[in-house]
Protein backbone atom coordinates (compact mmCIF):
# COMPACT_ATOMS: atom_id res chain seq x y z
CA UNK A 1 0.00 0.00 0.00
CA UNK A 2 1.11 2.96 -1.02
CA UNK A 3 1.81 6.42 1.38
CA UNK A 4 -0.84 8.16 0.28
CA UNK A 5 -3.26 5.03 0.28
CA UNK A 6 -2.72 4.53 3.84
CA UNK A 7 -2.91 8.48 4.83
CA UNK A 8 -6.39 8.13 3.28
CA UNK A 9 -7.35 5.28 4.98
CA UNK A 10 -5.87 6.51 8.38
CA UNK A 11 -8.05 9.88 7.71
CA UNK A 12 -10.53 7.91 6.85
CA UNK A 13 -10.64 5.83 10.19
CA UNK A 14 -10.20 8.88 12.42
CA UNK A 15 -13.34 10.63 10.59
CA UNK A 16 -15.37 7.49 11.44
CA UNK A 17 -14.35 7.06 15.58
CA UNK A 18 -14.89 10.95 15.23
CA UNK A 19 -18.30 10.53 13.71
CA UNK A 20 -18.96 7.56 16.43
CA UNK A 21 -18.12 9.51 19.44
CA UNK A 22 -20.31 12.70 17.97
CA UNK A 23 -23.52 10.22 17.42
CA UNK A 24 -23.05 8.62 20.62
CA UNK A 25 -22.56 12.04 22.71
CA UNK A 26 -25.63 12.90 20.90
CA UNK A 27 -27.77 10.26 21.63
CA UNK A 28 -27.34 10.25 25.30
CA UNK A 29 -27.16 14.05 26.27
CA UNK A 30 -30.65 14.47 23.65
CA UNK A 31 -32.53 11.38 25.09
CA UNK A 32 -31.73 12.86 29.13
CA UNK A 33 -32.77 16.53 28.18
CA UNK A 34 -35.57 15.49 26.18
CA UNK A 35 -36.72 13.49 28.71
CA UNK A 36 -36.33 16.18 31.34
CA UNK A 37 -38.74 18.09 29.04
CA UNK A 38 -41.17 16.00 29.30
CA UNK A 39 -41.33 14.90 32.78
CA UNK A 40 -41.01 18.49 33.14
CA UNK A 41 -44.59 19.30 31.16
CA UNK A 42 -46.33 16.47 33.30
CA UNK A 43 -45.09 17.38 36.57
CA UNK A 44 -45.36 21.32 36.51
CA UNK A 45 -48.80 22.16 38.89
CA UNK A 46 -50.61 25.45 37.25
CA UNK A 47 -52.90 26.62 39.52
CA UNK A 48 -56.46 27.09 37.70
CA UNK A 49 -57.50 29.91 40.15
CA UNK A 50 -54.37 32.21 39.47
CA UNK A 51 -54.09 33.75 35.57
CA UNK A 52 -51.29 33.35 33.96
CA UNK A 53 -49.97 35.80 31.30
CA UNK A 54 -51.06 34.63 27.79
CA UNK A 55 -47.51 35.32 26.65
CA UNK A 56 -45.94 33.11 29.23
CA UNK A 57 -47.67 30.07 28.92
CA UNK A 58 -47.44 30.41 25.25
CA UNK A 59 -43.65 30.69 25.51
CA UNK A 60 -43.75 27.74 28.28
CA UNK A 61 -45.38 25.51 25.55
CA UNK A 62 -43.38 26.24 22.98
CA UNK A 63 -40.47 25.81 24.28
CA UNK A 64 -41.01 22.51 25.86
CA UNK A 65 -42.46 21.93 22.09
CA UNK A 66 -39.40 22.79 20.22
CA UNK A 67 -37.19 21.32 22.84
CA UNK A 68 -38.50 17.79 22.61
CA UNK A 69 -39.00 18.17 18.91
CA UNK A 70 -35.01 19.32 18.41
CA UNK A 71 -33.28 16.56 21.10
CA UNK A 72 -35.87 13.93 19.18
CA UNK A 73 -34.59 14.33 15.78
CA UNK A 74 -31.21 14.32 17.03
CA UNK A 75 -31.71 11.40 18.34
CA UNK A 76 -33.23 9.99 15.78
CA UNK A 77 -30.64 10.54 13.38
CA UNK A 78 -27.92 9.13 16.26
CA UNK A 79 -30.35 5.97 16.08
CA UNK A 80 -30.41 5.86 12.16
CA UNK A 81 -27.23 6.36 11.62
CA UNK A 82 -24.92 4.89 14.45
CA UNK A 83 -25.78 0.78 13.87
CA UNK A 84 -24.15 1.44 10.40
CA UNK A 85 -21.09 2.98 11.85
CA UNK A 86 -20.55 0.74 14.74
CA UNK A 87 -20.89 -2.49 12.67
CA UNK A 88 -17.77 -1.48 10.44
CA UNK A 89 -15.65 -0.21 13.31
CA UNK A 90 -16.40 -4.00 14.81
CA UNK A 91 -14.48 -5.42 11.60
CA UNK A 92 -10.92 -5.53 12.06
CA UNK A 93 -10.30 -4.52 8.18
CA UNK A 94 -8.52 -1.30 6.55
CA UNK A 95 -10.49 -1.78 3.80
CA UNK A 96 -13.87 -2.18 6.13
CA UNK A 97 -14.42 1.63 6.17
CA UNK A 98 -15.25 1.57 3.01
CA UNK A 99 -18.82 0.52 4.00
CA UNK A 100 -19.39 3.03 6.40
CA UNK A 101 -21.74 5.96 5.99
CA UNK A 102 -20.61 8.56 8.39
CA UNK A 103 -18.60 10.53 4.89
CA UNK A 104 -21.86 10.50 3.02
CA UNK A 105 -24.03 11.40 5.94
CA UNK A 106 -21.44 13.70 7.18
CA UNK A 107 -23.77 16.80 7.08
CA UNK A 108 -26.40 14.95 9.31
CA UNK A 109 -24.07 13.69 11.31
CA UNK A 110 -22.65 17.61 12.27
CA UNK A 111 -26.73 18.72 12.48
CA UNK A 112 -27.34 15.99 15.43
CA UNK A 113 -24.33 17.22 16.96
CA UNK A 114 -25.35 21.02 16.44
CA UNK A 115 -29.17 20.48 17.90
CA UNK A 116 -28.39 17.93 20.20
CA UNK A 117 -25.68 20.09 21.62
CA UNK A 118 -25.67 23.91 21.11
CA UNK A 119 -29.30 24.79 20.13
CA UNK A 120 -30.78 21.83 22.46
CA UNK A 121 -28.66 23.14 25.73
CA UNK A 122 -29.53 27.35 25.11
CA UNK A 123 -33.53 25.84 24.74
CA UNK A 124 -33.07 23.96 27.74
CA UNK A 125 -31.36 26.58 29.84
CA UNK A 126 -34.78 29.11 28.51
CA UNK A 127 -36.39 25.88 29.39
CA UNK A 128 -35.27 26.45 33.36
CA UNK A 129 -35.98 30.20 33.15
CA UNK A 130 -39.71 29.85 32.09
CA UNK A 131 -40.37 26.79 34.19
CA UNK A 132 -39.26 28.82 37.61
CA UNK A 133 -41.35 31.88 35.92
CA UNK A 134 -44.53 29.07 35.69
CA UNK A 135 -44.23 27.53 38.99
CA UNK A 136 -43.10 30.21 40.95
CA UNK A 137 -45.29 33.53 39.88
CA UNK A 138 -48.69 32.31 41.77
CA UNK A 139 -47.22 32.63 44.70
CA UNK A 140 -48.84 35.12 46.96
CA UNK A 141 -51.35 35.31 44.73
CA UNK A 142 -53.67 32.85 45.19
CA UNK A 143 -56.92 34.17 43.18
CA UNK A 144 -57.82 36.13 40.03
CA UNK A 145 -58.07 39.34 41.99
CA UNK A 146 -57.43 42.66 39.94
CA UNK A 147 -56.49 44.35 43.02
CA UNK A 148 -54.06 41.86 44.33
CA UNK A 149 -52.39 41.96 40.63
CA UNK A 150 -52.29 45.66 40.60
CA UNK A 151 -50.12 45.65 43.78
CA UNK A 152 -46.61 48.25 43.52
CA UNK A 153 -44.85 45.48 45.95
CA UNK A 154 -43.24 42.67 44.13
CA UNK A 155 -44.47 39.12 45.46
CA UNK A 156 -42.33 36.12 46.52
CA UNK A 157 -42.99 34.22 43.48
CA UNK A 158 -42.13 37.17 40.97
CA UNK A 159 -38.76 37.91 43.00
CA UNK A 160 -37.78 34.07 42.82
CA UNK A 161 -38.42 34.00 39.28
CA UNK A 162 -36.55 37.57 38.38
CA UNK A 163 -33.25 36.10 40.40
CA UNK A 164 -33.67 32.81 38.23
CA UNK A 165 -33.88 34.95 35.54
CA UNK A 166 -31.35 37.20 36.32
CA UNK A 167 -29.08 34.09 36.92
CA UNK A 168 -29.55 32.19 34.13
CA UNK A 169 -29.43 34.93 31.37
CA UNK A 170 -25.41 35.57 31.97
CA UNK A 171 -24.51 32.04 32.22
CA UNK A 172 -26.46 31.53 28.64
CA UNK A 173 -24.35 34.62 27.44
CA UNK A 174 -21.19 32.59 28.65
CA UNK A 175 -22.57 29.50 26.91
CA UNK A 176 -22.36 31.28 23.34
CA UNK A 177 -19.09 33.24 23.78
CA UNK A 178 -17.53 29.27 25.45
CA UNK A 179 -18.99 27.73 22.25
CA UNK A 180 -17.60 30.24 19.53
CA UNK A 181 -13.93 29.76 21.73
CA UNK A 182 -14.05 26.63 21.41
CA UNK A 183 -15.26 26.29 18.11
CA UNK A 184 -12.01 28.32 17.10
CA UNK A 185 -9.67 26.66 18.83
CA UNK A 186 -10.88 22.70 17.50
CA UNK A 187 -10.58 24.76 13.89
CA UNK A 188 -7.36 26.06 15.06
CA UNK A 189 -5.90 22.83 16.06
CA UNK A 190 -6.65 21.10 13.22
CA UNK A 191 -5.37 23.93 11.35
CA UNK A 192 -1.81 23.48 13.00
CA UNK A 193 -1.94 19.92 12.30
CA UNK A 194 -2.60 20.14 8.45
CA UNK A 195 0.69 22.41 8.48
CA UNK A 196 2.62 20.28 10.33
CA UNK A 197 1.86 17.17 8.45
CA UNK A 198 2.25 18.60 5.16
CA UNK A 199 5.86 19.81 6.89
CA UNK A 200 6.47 16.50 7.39
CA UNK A 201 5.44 15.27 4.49
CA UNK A 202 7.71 17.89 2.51
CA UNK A 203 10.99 17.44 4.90
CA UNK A 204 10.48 13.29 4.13
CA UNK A 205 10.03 13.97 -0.02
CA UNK A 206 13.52 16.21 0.31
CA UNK A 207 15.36 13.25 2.28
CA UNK A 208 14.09 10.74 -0.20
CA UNK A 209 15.52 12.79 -2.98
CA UNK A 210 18.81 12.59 -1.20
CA UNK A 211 18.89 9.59 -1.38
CA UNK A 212 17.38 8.16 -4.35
CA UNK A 213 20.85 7.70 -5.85
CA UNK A 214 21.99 5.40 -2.99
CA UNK A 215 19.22 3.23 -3.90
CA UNK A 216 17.04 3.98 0.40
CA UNK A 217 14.31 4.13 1.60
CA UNK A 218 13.19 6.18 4.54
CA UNK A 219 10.45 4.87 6.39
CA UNK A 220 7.04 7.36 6.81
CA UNK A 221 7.32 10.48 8.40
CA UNK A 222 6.35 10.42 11.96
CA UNK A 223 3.34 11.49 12.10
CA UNK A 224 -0.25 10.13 13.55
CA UNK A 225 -0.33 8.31 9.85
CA UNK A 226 2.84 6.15 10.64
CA UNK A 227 1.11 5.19 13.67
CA UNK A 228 -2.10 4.26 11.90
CA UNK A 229 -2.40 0.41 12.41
CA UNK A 230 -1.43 0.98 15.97
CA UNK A 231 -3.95 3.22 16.79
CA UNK A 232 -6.70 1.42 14.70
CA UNK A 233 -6.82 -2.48 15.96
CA UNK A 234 -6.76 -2.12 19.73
CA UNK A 235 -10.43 -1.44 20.04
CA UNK A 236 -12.46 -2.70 23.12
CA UNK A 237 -15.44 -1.76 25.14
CA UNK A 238 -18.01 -1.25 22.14
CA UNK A 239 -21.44 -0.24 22.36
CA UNK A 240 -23.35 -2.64 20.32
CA UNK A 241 -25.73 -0.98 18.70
CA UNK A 242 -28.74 -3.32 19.88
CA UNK A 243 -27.98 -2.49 23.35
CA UNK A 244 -28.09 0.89 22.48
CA UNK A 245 -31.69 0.52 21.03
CA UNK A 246 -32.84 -1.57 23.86
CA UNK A 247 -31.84 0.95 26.59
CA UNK A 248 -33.42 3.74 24.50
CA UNK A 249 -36.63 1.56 23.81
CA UNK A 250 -36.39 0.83 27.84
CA UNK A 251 -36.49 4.76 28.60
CA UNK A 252 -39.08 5.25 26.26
CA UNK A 253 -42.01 3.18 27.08
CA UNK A 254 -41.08 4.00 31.21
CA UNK A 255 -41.35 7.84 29.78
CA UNK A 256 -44.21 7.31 28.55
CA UNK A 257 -45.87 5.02 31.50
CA UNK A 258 -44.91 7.87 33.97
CA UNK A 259 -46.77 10.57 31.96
CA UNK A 260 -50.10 8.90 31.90
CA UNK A 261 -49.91 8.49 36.31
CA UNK A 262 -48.58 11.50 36.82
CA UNK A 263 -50.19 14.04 34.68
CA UNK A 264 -53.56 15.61 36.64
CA UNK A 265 -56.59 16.47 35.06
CA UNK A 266 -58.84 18.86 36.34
CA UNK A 267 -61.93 16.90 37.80
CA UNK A 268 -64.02 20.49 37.06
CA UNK A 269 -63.55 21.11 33.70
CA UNK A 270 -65.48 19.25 31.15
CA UNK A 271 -62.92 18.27 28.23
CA UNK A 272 -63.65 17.59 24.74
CA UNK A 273 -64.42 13.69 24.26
CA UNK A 274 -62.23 13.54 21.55
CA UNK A 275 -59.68 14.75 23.38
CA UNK A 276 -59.12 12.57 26.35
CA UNK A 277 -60.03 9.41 23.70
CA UNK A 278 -56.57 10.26 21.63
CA UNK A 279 -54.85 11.20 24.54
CA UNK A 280 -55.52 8.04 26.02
CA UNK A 281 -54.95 6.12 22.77
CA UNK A 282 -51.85 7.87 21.25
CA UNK A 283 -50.62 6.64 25.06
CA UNK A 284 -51.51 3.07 25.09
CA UNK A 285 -50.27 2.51 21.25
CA UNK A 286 -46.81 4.77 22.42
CA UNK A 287 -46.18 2.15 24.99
CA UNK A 288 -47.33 -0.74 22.86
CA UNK A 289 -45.34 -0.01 20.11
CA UNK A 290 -41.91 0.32 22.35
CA UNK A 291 -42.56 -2.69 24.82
CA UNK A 292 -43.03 -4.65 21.53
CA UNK A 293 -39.96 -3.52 19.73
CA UNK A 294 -37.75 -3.76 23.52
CA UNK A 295 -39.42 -7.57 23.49
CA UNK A 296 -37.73 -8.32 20.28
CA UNK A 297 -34.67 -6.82 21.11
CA UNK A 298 -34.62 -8.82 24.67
CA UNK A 299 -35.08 -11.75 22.89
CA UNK A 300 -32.87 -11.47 20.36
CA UNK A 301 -29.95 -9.74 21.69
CA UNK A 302 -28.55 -11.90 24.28
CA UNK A 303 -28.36 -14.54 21.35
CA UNK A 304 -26.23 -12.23 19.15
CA UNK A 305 -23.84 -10.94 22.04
CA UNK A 306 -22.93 -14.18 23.07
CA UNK A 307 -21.95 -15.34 19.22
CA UNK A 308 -19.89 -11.89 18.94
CA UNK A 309 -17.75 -12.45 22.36
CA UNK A 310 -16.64 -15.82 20.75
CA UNK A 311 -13.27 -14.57 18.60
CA UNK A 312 -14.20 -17.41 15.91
CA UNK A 313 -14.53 -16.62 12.44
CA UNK A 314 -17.02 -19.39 12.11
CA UNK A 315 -19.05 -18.59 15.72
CA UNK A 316 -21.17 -16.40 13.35
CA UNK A 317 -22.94 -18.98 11.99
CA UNK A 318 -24.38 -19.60 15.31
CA UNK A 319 -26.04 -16.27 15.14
CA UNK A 320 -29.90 -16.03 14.34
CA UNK A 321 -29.30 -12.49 12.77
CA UNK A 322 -29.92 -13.38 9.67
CA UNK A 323 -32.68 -15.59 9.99
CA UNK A 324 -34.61 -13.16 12.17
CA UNK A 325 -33.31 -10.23 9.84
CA UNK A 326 -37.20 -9.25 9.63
CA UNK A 327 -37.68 -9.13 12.93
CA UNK A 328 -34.66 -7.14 13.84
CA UNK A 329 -35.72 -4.30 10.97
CA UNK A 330 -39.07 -4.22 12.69
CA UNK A 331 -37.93 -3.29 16.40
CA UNK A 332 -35.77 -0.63 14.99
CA UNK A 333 -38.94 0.83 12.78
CA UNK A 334 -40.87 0.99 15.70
CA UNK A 335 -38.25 2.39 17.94
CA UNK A 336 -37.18 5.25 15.62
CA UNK A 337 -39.81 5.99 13.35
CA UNK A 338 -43.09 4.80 13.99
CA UNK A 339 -41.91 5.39 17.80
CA UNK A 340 -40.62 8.70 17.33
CA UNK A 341 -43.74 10.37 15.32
CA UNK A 342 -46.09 9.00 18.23
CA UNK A 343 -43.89 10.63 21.01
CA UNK A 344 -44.20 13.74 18.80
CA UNK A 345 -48.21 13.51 18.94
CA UNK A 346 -47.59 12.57 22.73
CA UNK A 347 -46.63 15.95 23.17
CA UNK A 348 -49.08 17.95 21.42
CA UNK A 349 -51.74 15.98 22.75
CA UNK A 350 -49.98 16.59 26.47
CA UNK A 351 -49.69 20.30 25.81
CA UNK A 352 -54.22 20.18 25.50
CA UNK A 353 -54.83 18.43 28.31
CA UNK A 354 -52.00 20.12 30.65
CA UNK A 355 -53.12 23.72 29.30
CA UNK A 356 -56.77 23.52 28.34
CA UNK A 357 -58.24 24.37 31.80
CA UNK A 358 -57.09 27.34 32.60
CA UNK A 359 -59.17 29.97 33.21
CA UNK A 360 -59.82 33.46 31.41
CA UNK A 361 -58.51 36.95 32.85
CA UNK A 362 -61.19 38.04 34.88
CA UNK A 363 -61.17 41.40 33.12
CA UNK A 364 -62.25 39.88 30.04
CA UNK A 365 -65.73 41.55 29.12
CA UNK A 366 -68.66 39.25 28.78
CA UNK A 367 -69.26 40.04 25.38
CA UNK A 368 -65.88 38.57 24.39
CA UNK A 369 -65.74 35.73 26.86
CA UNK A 370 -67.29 33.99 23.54
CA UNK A 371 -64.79 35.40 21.20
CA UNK A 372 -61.36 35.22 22.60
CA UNK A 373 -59.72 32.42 23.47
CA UNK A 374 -57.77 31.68 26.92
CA UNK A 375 -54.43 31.22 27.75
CA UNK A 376 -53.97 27.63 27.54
CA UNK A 377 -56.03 27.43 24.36
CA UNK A 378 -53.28 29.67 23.02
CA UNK A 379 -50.26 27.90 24.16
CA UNK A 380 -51.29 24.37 23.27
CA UNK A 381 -52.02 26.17 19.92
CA UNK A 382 -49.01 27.18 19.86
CA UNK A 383 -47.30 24.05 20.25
CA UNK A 384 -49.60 22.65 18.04
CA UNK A 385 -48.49 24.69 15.54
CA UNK A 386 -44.87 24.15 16.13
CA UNK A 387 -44.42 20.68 15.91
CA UNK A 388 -46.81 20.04 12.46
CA UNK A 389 -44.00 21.09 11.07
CA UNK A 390 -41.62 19.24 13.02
CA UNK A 391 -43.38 16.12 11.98
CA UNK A 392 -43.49 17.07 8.42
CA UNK A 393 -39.51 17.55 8.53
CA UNK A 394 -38.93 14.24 10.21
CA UNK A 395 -41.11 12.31 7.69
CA UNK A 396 -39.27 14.09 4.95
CA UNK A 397 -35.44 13.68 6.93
CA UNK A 398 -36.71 9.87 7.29
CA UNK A 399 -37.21 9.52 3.42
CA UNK A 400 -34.26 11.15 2.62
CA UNK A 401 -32.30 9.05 5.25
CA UNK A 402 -33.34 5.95 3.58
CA UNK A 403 -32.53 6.69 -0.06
CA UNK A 404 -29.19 7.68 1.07
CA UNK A 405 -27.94 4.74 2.87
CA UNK A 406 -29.99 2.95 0.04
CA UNK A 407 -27.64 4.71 -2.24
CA UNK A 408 -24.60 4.55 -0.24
CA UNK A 409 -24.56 0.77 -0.19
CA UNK A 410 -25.49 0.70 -4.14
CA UNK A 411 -22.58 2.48 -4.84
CA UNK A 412 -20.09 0.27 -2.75
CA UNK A 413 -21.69 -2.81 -4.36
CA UNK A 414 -20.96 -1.41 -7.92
CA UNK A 415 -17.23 -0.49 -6.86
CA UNK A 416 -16.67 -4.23 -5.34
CA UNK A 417 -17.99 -5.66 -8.94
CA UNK A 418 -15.72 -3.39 -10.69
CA UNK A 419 -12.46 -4.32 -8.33
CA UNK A 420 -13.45 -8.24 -9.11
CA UNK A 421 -13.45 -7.73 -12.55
CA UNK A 422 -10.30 -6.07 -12.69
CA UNK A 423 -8.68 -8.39 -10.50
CA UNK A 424 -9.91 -11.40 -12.92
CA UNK A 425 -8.72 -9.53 -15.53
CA UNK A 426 -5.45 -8.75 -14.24
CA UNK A 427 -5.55 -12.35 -13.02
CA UNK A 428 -6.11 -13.99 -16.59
CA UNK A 429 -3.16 -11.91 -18.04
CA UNK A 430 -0.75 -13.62 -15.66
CA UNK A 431 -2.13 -16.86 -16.17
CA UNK A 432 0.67 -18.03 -18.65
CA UNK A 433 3.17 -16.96 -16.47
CA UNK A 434 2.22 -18.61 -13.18
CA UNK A 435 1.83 -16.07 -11.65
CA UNK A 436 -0.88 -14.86 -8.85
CA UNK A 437 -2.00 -11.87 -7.85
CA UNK A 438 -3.20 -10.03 -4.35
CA UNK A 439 -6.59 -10.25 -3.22
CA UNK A 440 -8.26 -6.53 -4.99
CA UNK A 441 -7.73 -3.41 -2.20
CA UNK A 442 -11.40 -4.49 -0.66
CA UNK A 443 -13.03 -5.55 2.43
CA UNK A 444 -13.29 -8.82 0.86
CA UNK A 445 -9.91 -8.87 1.18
């Protein structure tokens, strides 16, 4: 293999444990805050008798809405796209990384990192802000009284949430300016280290020139490319990426279980029919549809872990991956798509019944008591209309997704035909001399 072969292959390698550790960071820091979000929505108590500003529980709702929406399609894409990476950095093969997706899906890769990370932590830190503003502004203010609102003095619940407030804004401010640092300095860095290895790479062509008439050879330059195979093989402690799904199906359905006990409906107001009929259903087929897919994983997974812990080459036939191939592409549909657009409608559906109770302003003239509508008709319209869209983009991301790997994989099958048939026909030249030739520069290799 040639220098630059293996430089390409080395930067190859490093892009894919890069693109690992990003997915996987994802994944786990979006599935905790999104969570969070959630329990958050169920467990907040709004007091009926007290009236909320309109604007704040519309800015509560959506962001909660946008929150949940942003950490789920990060991890969604983590979810998509990790399996693929993982089961190529499990093969022990140069030529193995080849196969992996994380080059083509490189821009999705960098936009779960970016939500999951920088625009899912400032909407959780406003998150923290308007929860404290929502639990903590009835207090001392028990009832719907215009002269009790009027009031110059500042209540206990208004001065908790202003030093929240007045807290939280400068560490978001030190957020964005520690993000754009160290934005710079990782482009920095690798900045320095493109200049230093084409240094190297220029200082090893001049001694090789010196001494091309002696007939030497130098060995590579030292660099992190020299070092390649070295840093490549010794690879232990991997994440399957079943486990991964199981744990995240595991989270999900106990999510879900927990928001059905805990949320409280108000035993006064008279709902909508329809609505407490696809609350309750979009609940019971949300759990359904993960405890199925974590059953199949359950069953299936301690089957395939204890084949890939065997170092055997032929252990794998012991494996019923193949044979329950179906089965396996069904638990991770229902975990990450069917799952994930049900969790979406979760929350809309949530956002109703949490908000729909509360009562007018009680300055609100009879006449328009008809005409207007309240505050938590408002902010579960607003997230409402926040996360149609949401849903639209993650049906259209999901398409896309598919055709992608769909074309990723055509494309490697075409360039493994083509290396065959040059190898046979490099192969059949040398046939009347007796001589063989290499395996082609593949993972069948």
């Amino acid at each position: 293999m040639s220098l630059n072969e293996h430089s390409m292959q080395a930067l190859s390698w490093r892009k894919l444990y890069l693109s690992r550790a990003k997915l996987k960071a994802s994944s786990r820091t979006s599935a905790l805050l999104s969570g969070f979000a959630m329990v958050a929505m169920v467990e907040v108590q709004l007091e009926n008798n007290y009236c909320y500003p309109p604007g704040l529980l519309i800015a509560f709702s959506a962001c909660t809405t946008v929150l949940v929406a942003v950490h789920l399609f990060a991890l969604m894409i983590s979810t998509c796209i990790l399996p693929n990476i993982e089961a190529v950095s499990n093969v022990h093969n140069l030529n193995s990384v080849k196969e992996s997706p994380h080059e083509r899906m490189h821009r999705h890769i960098e936009l779960a990192w970016a939500f999951s990370t920088v625009i899912g932590t400032l909407l959780f830190l406003a998150e923290v802000v308007l929860l404290c503003w929502v639990k903590f502004l009835p207090q001392g203010m028990p009832c719907c009284n215009p002269v009790c609102n009027n009031s110059a003095t500042i209540q206990d619940g208004t001065a908790a949430a202003i030093a929240s407030t007045s807290i939280m804004v400068p560490f978001g401010l030190i957020f964005i300016v520690f993000a754009v640092h160290f934005y710079r300095s990782l482009v920095s860095h690798k900045t320095d280290r493109q200049f230093q290895e084409l240094n190297e790479l220029a200082e090893f062509a001049r001694l090789q020139d010196q001494l091309d008439h002696r007939g030497d050879t130098l060995p590579p330059p030292g660099s992190h490319f020299s070092s390649f195979e070295l840093d490549v093989y010794p690879l232990s402690d991997l994440d399957f990426p079943a486990v991964f799904g199981a744990q995240t199906l595991q989270h999900s359905a106990t999510a879900q279980s927990v928001a059905m006990v805990e949320v409280q409906l108000e035993p006064t107001h008279v709902y909508p029919p329809g609505l407490l009929i696809a609350f309750s259903a979009c609940t019971t087929v949300l759990v359904a549809v993960h405890l199925f897919a974590l059953m199949i994983s359950t069953c299936i997974l301690p089957n395939i872990e204890a084949v890939s812990n065997v170092h055997n080459l032929n252990s794998v036939k012991e494996s019923p991956h193949e044979r329950m191939h179906r089965h396996i592409e069904l638990a991770w549909a229902f975990s990450t798509v069917i799952g994930t657009l049900l969790f979406l409608a979760e929350v809309v559906l949530l956002c109703w019944v949490k908000f729909l109770p509360l009562k007018r302003h009680p300055l609100v003239s009879a006449h328009d008591n008809n005409s207007t509508i309240t505050p938590g008709e408002a902010a579960a319209i607003a997230s409402t209309s926040i996360m149609v869209p949401f849903g639209l983009i993650f049906i259209v991301f999901a398409v896309h997704f598919y055709r992608s790997l769909v074309s990723h994989k055509t494309d490697r099958q075409f360039q493994e035909l083509n290396e065959l048939a040059e190898f046979a026909r490099l192969q059949d030249q040398l046939d009347h001399r007796g001589d063989t030739l290499p395996p082609p520069g593949s993972h069948f290799a």
